[in-house]
Protein backbone atom coordinates (compact mmCIF):
# COMPACT_ATOMS: atom_id res chain seq x y z
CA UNK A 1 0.44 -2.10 -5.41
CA UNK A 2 3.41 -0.30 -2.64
CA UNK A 3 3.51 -3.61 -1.27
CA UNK A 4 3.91 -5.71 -3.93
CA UNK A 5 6.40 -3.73 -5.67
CA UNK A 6 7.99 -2.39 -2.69
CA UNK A 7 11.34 -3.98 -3.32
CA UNK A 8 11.28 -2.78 -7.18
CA UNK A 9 10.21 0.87 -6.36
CA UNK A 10 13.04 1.44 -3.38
CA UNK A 11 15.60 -0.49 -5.59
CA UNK A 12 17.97 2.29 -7.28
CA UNK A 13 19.41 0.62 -10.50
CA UNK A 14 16.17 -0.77 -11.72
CA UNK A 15 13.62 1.59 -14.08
CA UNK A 16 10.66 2.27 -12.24
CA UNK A 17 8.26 4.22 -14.59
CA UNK A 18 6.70 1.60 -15.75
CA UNK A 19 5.84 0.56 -12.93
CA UNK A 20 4.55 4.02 -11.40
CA UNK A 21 2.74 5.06 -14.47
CA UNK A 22 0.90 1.88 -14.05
CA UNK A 23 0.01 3.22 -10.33
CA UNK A 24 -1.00 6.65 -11.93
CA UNK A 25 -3.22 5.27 -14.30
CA UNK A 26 -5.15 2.77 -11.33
CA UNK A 27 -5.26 5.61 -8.97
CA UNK A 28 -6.59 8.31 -12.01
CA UNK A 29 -9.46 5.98 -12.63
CA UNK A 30 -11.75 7.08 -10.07
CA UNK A 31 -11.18 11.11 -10.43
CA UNK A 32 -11.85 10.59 -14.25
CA UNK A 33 -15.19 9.26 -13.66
CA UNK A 34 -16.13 11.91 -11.10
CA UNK A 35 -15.30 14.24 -13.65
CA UNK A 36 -17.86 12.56 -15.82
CA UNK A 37 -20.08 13.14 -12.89
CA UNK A 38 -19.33 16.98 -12.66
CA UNK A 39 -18.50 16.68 -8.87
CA UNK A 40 -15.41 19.31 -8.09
CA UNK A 41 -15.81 18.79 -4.72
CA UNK A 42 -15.47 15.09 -4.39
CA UNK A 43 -12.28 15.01 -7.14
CA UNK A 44 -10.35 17.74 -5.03
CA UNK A 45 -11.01 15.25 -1.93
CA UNK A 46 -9.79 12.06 -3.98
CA UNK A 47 -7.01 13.86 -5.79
CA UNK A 48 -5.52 14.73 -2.40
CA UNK A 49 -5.65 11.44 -0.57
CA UNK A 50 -4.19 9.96 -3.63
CA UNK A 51 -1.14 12.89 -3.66
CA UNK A 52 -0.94 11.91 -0.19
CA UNK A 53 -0.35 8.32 -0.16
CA UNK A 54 2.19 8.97 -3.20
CA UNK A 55 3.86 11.34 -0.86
CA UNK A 56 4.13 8.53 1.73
CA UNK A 57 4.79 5.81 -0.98
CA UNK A 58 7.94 3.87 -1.24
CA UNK A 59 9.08 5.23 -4.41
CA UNK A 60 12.21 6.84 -4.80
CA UNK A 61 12.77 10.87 -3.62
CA UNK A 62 13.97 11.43 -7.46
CA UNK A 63 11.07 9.56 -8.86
CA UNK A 64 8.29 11.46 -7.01
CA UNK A 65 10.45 14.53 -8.07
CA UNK A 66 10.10 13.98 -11.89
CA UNK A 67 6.30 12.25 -11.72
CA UNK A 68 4.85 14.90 -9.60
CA UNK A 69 6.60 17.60 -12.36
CA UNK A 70 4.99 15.70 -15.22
CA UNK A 71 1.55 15.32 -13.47
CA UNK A 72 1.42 19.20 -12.39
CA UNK A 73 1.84 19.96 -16.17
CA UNK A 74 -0.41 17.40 -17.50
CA UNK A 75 -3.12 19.36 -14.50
CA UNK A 76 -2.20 22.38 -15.86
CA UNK A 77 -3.36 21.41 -19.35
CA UNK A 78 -6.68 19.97 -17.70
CA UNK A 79 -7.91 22.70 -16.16
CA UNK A 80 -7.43 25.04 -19.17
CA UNK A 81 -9.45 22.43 -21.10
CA UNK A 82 -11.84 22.40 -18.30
CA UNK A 83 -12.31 26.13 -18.23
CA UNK A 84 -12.64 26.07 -22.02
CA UNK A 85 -15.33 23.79 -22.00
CA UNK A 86 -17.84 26.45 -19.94
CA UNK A 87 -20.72 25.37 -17.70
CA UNK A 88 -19.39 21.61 -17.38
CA UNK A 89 -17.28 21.70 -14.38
CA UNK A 90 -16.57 25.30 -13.83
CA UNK A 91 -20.38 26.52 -14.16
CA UNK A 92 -21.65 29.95 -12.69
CA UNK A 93 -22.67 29.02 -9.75
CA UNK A 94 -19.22 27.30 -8.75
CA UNK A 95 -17.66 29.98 -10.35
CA UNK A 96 -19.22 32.94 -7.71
CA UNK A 97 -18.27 30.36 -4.71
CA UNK A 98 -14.45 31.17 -5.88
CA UNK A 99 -15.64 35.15 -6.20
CA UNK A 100 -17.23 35.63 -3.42
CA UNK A 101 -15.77 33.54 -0.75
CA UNK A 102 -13.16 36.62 0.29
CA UNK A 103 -15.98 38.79 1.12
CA UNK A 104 -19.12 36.81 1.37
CA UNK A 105 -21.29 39.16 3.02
CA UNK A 106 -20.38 42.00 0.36
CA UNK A 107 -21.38 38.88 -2.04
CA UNK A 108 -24.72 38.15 -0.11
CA UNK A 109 -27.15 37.20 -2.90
CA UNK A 110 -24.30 36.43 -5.41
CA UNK A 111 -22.93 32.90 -3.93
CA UNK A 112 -21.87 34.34 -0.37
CA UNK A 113 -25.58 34.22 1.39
CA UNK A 114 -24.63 30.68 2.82
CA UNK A 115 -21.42 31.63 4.27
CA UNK A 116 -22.36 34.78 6.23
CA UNK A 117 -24.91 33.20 7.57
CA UNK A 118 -22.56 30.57 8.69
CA UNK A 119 -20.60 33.71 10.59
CA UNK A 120 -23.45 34.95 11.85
CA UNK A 121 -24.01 31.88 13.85
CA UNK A 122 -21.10 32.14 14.86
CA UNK A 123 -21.02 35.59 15.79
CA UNK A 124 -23.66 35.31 17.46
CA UNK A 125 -22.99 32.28 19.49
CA UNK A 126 -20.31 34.31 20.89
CA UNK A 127 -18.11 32.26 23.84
CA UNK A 128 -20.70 30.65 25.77
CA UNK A 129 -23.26 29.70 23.12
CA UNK A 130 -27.22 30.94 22.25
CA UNK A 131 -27.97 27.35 24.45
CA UNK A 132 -29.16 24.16 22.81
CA UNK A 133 -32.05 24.66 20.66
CA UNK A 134 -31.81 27.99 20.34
CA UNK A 135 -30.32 28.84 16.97
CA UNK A 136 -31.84 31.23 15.11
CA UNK A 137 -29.87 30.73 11.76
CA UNK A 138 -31.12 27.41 11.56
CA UNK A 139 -34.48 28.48 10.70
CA UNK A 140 -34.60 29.71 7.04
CA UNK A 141 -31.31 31.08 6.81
CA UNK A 142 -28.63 28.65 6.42
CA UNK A 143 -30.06 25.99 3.53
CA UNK A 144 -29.87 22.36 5.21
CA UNK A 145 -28.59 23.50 8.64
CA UNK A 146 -28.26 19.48 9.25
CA UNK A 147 -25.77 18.99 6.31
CA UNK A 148 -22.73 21.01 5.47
CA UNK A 149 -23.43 24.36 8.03
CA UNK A 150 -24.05 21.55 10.75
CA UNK A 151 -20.42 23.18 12.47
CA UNK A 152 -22.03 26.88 12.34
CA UNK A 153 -25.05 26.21 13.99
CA UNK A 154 -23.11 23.98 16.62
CA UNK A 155 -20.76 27.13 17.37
CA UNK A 156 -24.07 28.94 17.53
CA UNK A 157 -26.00 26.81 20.46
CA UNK A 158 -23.07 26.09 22.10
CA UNK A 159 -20.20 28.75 21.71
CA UNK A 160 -16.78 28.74 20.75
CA UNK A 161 -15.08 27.37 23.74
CA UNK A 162 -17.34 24.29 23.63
CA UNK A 163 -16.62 23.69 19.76
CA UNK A 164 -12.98 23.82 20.92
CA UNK A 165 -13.86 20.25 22.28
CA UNK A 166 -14.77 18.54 18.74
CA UNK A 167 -11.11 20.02 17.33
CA UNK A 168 -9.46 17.96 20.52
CA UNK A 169 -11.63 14.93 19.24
CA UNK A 170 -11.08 15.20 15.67
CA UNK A 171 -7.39 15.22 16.89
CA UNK A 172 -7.29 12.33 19.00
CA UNK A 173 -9.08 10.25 16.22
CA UNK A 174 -6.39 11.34 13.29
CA UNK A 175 -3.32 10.46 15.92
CA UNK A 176 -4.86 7.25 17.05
CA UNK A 177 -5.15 6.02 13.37
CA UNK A 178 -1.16 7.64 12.39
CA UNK A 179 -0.30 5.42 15.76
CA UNK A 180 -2.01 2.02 14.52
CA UNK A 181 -0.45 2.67 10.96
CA UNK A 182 3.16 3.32 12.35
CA UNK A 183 2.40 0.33 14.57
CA UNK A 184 1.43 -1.64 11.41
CA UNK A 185 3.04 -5.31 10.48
CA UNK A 186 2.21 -4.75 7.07
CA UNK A 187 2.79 -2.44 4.55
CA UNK A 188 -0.62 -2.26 3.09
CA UNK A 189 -1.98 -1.12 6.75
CA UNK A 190 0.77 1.75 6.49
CA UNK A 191 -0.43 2.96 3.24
CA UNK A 192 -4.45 2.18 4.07
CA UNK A 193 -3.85 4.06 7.63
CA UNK A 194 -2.15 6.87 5.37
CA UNK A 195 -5.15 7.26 3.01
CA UNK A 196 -8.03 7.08 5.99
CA UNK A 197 -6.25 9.93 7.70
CA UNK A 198 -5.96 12.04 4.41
CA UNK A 199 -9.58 11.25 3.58
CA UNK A 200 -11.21 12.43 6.93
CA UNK A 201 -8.80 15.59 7.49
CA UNK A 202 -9.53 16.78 3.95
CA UNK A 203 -13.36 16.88 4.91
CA UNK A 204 -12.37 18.35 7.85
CA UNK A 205 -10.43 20.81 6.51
CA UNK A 206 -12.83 21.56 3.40
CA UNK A 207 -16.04 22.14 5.53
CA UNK A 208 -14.80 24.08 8.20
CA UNK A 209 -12.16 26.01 5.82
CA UNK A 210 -15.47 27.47 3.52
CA UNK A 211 -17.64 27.61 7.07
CA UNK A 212 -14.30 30.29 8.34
CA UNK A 213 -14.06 31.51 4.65
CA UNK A 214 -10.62 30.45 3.97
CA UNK A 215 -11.49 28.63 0.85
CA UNK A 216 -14.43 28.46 -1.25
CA UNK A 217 -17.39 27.05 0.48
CA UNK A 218 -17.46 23.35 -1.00
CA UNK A 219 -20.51 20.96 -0.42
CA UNK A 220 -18.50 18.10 1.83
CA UNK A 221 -19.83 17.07 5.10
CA UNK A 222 -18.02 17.20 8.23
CA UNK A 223 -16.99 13.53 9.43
CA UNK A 224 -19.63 12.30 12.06
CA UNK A 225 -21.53 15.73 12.98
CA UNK A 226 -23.07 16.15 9.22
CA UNK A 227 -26.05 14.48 8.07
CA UNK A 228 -25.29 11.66 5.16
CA UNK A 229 -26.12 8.08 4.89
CA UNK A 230 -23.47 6.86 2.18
CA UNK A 231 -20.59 9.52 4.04
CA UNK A 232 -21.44 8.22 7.53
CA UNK A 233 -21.31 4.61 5.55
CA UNK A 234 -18.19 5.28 4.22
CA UNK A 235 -16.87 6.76 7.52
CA UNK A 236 -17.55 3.40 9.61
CA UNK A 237 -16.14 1.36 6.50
CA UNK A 238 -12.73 3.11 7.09
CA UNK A 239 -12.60 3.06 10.31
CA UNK A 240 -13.61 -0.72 10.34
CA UNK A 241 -10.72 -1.48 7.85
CA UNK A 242 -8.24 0.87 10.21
CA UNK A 243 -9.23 -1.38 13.44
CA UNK A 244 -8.86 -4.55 11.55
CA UNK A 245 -4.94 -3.57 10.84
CA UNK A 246 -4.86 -2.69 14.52
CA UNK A 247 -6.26 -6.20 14.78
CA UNK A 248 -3.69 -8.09 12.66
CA UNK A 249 -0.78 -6.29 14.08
CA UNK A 250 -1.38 -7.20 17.25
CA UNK A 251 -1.87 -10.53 15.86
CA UNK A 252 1.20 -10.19 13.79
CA UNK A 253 0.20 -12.58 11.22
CA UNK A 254 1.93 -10.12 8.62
CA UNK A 255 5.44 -9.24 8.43
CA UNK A 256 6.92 -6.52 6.79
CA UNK A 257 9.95 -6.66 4.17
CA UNK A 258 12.83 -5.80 5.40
């Protein structure tokens, strides 16, 4: 939808909110049924690749301005209705995830027992690491040590300077895909390269954020360490469609407008 109404969204005497809050209501389509779904989690990570690509849209400074206004207030009004309605999104246990997650451990058995187990792994992992296999949190102490805590007992077996390692690697994958979107001959591969990056840095930045305690610990997997079929799925899928614009540039069968 950028592309094909990139020469009506960047033009400045022509009315554009018809056009965008057609966009809004395409791109709201998906959150609403997660919400249906009761999944806080996944919304948060769709909600910010779509604020994302709006941010890198080609609509106009002013525009984005006045829509992003109207859609924090129209937010605003959903989560009061949201925390009216108790127990359907904003349930007990989600709620002690948002109480506890400043002190965890003074929290243990009220919603922060995951996450200071996930710094005691840590802790205890020191510099150096326990040495592979040896983890002692992963038995019986963090829930599912394979899904989200999968960082924690990593830092644990092999210390922190070794973690260091998958930070350079999530690094070099997030600038290689903002290169091959910059490099794009299309418009659509700007916006799709755009939306991949958003979608695996918010996991990123989700998992390891509740693992360190800076937010509230969130069930999202971290991109290709965490155990998940449809994620790891959804992960190649992306990464497919990010290498075929790498393809088609090269190629240059597209050309951008000018």
């Amino acid at each position: 939808m950028f592309e094909k109404n990139y020469r009506k969204l960047r033009t400045l005497n022509i009315k554009h909110y018809d056009t965008i809050a057609t966009m809004i209501f395409v791109a709201m389509i998906i959150p609403a049924i997660i919400i249906l779904q009761k999944d806080f989690g996944t919304l948060l990570i769709i909600l910010f690749i779509i604020f994302m690509m709006f941010l890198a849209s080609p609509i106009l400074k002013i525009d984005k301005i006045k829509t992003f206004i109207l859609m924090l207030v129209l937010g605003g009004l959903a989560l009061l209705v949201m925390y009216s309605v108790q127990g359907y999104i904003l349930n007990d246990a989600r709620v002690s995830r948002f109480t506890s997650f400043l002190d965890p451990c003074g929290n243990y058995e009220n919603g922060g027992y995951q996450v200071c187990n996930s710094y005691i792994a840590i802790n205890d992992g020191g510099l150096w690491g326990l040495g592979i296999g040896k983890s002692k949190q992963k038995y019986s102490y963090i829930p599912e040590p394979h899904t989200d805590s999968a960082f924690a007992i990593i830092a644990e077996e092999y210390g922190v300077y070794r973690t260091v390692f998958i930070f350079v690697l999530y690094g070099v994958v997030l600038y290689r895909i903002a290169v091959i979107g910059a490099k794009s001959a299309s418009l659509r591969g700007r916006y799709i390269c755009v939306g991949v990056i958003s979608y695996i840095f918010i996991h990123i930045f989700i998992n390891l954020g509740g693992m360190f305690g800076l937010i509230p610990l969130t069930g999202v997997p971290l991109p290709f360490l965490s155990y998940g079929g449809s994620f790891v799925l959804s992960l190649i899928g992306s990464l497919a469609i990010v290498q075929r614009i790498c393809i088609e540039s090269k190629n240059k069968k597209i050309k951008v407008p000018k």
